[in-house]
N, C-alpha and C. Protein backbone atom coordinates (compact mmCIF):
# COMPACT_ATOMS: atom_id res chain seq x y z
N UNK A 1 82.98 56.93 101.66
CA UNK A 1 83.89 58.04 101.57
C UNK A 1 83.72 58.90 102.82
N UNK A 2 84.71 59.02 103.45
CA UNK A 2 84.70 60.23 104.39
C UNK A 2 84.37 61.22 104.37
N UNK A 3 83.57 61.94 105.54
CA UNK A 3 83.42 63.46 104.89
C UNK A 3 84.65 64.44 105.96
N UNK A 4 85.01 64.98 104.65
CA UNK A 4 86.42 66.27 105.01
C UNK A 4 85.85 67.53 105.56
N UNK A 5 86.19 68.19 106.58
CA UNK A 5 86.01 69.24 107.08
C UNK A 5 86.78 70.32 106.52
N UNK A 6 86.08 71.02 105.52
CA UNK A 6 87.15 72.13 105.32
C UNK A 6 87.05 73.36 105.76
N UNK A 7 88.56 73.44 106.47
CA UNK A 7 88.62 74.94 107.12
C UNK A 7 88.37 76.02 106.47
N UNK A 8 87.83 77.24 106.34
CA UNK A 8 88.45 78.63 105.73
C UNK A 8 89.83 78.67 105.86
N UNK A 9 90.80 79.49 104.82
CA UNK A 9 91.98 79.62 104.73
C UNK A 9 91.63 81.05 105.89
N UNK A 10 92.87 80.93 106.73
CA UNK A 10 92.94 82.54 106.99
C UNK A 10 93.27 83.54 106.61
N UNK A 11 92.52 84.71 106.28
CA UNK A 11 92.51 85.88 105.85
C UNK A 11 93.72 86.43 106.25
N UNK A 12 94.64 86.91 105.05
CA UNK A 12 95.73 87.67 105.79
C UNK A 12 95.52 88.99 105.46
N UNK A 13 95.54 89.88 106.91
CA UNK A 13 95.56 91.45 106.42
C UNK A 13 96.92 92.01 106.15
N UNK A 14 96.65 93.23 104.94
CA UNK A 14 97.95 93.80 105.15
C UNK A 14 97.95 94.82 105.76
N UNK A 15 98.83 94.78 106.35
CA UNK A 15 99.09 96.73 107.47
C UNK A 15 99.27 97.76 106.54
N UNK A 16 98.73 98.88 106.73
CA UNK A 16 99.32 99.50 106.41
C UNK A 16 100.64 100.48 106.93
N UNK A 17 101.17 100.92 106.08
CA UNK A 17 102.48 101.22 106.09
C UNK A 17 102.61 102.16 107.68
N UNK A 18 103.54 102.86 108.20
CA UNK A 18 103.45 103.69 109.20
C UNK A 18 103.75 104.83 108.43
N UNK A 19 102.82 106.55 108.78
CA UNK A 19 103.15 107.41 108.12
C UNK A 19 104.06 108.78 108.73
N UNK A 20 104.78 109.04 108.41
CA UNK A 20 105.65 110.15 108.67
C UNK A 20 105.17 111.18 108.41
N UNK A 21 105.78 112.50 109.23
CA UNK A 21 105.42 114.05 109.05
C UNK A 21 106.77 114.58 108.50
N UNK A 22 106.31 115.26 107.37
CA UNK A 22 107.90 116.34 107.23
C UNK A 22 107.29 117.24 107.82
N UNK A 23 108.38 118.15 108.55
CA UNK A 23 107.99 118.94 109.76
C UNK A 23 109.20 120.32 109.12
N UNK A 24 108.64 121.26 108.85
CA UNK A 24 109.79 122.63 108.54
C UNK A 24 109.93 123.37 109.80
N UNK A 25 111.06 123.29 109.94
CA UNK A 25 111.36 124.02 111.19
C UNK A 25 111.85 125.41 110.97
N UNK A 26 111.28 126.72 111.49
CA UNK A 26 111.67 127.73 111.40
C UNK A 26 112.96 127.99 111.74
N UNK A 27 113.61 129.09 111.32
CA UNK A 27 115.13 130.05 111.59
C UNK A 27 114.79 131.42 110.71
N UNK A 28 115.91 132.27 111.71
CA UNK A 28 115.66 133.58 111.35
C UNK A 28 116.65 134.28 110.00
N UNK A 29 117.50 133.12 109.25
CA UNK A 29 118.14 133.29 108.27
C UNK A 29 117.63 133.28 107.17
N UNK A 30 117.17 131.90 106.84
CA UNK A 30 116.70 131.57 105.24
C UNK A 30 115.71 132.87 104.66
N UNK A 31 116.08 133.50 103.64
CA UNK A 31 114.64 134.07 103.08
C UNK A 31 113.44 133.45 103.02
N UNK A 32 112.56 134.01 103.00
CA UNK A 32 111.20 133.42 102.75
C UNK A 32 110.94 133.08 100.88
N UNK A 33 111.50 133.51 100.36
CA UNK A 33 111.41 133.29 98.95
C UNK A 33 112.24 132.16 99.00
N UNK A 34 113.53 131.95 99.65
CA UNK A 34 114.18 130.24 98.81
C UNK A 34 113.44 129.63 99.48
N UNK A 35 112.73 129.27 100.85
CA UNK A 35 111.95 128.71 101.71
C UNK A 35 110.89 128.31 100.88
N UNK A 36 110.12 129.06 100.29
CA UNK A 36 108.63 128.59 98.71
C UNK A 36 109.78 128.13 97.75
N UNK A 37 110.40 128.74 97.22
CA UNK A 37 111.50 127.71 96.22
C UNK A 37 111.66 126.52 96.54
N UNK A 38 111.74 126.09 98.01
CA UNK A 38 112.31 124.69 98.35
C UNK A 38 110.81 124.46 98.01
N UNK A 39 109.87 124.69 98.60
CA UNK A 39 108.84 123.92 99.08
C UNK A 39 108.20 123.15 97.76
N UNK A 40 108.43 124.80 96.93
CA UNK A 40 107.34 124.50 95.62
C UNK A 40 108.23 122.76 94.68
N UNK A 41 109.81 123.07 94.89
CA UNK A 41 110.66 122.62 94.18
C UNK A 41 110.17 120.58 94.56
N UNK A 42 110.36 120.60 95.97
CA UNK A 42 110.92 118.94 96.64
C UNK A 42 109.11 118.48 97.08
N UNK A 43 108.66 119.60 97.18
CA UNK A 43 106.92 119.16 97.81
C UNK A 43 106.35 119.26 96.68
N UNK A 44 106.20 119.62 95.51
CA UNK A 44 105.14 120.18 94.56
C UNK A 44 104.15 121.11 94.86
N UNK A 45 104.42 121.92 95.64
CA UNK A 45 103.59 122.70 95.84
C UNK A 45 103.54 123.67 95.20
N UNK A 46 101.71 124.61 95.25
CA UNK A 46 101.37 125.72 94.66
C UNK A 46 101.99 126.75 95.22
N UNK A 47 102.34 128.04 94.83
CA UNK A 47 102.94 129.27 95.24
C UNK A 47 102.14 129.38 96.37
N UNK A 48 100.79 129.34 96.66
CA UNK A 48 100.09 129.77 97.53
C UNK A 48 100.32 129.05 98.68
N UNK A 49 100.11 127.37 98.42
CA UNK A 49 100.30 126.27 99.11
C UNK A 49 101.64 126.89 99.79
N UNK A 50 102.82 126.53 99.13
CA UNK A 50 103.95 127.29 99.97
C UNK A 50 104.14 128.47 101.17
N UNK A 51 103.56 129.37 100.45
CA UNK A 51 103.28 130.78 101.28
C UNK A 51 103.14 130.41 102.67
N UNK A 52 101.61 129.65 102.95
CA UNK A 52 100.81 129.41 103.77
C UNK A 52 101.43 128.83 104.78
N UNK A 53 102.20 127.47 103.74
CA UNK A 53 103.30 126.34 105.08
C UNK A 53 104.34 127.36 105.48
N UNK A 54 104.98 128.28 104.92
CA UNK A 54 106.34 129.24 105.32
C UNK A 54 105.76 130.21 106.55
N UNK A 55 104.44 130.88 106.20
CA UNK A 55 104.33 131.56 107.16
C UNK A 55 103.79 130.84 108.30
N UNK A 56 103.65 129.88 108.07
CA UNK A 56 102.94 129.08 109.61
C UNK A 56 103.99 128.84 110.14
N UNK A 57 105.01 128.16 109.68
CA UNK A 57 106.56 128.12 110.54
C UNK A 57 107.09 129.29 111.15
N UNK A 58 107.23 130.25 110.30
CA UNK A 58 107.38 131.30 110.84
C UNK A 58 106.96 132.38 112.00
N UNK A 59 105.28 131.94 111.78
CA UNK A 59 104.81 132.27 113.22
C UNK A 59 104.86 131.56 114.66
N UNK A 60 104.97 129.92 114.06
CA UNK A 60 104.77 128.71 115.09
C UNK A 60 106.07 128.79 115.95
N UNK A 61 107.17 128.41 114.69
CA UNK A 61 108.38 127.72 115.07
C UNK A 61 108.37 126.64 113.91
N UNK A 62 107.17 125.81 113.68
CA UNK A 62 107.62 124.88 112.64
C UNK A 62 106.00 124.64 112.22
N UNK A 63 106.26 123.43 111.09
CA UNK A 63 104.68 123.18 110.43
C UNK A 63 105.13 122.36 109.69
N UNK A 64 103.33 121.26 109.80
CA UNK A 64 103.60 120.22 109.11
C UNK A 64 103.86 120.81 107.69
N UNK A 65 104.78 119.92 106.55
CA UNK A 65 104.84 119.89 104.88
C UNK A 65 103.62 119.43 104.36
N UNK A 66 104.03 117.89 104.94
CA UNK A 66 103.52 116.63 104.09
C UNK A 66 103.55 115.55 105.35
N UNK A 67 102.57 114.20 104.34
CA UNK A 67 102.55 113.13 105.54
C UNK A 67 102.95 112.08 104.39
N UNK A 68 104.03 110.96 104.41
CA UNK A 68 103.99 109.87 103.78
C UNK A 68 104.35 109.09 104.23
N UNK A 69 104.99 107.75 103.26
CA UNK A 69 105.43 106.47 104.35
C UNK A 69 107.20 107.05 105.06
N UNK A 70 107.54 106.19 105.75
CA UNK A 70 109.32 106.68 106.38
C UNK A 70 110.15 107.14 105.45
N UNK A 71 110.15 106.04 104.30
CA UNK A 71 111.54 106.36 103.12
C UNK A 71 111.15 107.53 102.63
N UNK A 72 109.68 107.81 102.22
CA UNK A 72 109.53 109.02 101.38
C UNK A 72 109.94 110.51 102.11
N UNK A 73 109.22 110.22 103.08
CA UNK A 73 109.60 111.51 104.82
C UNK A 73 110.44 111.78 104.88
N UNK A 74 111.50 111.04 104.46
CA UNK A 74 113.20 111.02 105.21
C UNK A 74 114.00 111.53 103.85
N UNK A 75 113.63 110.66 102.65
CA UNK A 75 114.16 111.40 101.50
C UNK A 75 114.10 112.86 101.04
N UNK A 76 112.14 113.25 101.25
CA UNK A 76 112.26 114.69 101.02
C UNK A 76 112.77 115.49 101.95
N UNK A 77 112.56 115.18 102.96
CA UNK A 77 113.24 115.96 104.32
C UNK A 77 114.59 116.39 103.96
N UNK A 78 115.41 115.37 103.69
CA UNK A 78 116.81 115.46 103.20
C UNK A 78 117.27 116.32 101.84
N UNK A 79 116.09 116.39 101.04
CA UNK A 79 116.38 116.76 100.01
C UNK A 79 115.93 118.34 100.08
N UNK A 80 114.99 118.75 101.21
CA UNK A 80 114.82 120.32 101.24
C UNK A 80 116.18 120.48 102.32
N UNK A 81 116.43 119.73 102.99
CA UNK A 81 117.25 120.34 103.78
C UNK A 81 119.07 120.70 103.13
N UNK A 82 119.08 119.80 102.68
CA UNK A 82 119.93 119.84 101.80
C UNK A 82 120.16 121.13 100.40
N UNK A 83 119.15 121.18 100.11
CA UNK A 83 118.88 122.38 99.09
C UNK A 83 119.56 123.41 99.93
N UNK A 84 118.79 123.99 100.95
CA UNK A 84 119.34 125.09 101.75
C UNK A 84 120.93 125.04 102.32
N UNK A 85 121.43 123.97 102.88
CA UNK A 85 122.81 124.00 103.02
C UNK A 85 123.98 124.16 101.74
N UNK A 86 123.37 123.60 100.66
CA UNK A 86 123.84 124.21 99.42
C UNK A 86 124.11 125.39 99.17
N UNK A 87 123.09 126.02 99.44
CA UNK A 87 122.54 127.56 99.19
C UNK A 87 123.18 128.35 100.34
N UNK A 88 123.42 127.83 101.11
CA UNK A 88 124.58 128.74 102.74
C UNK A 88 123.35 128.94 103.73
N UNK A 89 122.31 127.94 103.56
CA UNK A 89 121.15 128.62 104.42
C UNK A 89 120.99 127.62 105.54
N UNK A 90 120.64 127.41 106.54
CA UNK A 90 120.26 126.89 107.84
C UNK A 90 119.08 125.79 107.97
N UNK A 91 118.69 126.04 106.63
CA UNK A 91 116.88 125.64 106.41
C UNK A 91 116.85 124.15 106.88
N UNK A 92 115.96 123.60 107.54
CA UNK A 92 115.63 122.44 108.37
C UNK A 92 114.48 122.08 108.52
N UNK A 93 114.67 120.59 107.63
CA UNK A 93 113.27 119.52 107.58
C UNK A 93 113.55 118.52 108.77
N UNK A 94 112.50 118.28 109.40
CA UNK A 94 112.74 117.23 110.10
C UNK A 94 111.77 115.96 109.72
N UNK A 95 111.77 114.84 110.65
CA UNK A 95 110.41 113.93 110.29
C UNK A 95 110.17 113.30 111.76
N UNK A 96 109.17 113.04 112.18
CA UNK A 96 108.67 112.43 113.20
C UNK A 96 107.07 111.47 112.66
N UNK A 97 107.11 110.30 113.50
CA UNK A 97 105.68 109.43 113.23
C UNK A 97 105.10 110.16 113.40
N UNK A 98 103.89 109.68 112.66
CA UNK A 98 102.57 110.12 112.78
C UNK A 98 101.79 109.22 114.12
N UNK A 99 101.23 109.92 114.74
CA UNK A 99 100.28 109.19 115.61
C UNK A 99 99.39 108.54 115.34
């Protein structure tokens, strides 16, 4: 009988996903109260949690939300931004990769 050389199978890795930033971009319209309304509403965030991301935009220009995969980034993005154009407000999510 022959002897068979058996290979290892190769290990396949999986990637992980690429992650996105929702990014709130400041303006001098929206209140700061629908601004935590959005946040608390589409992010789950705590009243406090909110506060913190609103006033950092506000001082910066903008601030990270959240980090997830593309579809999720792009959906909530859309869905705070959207809230505010409803509402007659200016309010603006954006998303960019993560590094």
């Amino acid at each position: 009988m022959p002897d068979i050389l058996l290979l290892p199978k190769p290990k396949t890795r999986t990637e992980r996903p690429r992650l996105y930033k929702v990014i709130l971009l400041n303006d001098d319209f929206t209140p700061r109260d629908f601004v935590v309304k959005v946040l608390k509403a589409v992010f789950r965030m705590s009243e406090g949690e909110a506060l913190g991301v609103m006033m950092t935009a506000h001082r910066k220009g903008a601030c990270v939300v959240a980090v997830y995969t593309q579809e999720v980034a792009e959906t909530k993005a859309r869905q705070a931004t959207d809230m505010g154009g409803q509402a007659g407000y200016p309010l603006a999510f954006t998303t960019e990769k993560e590094e």
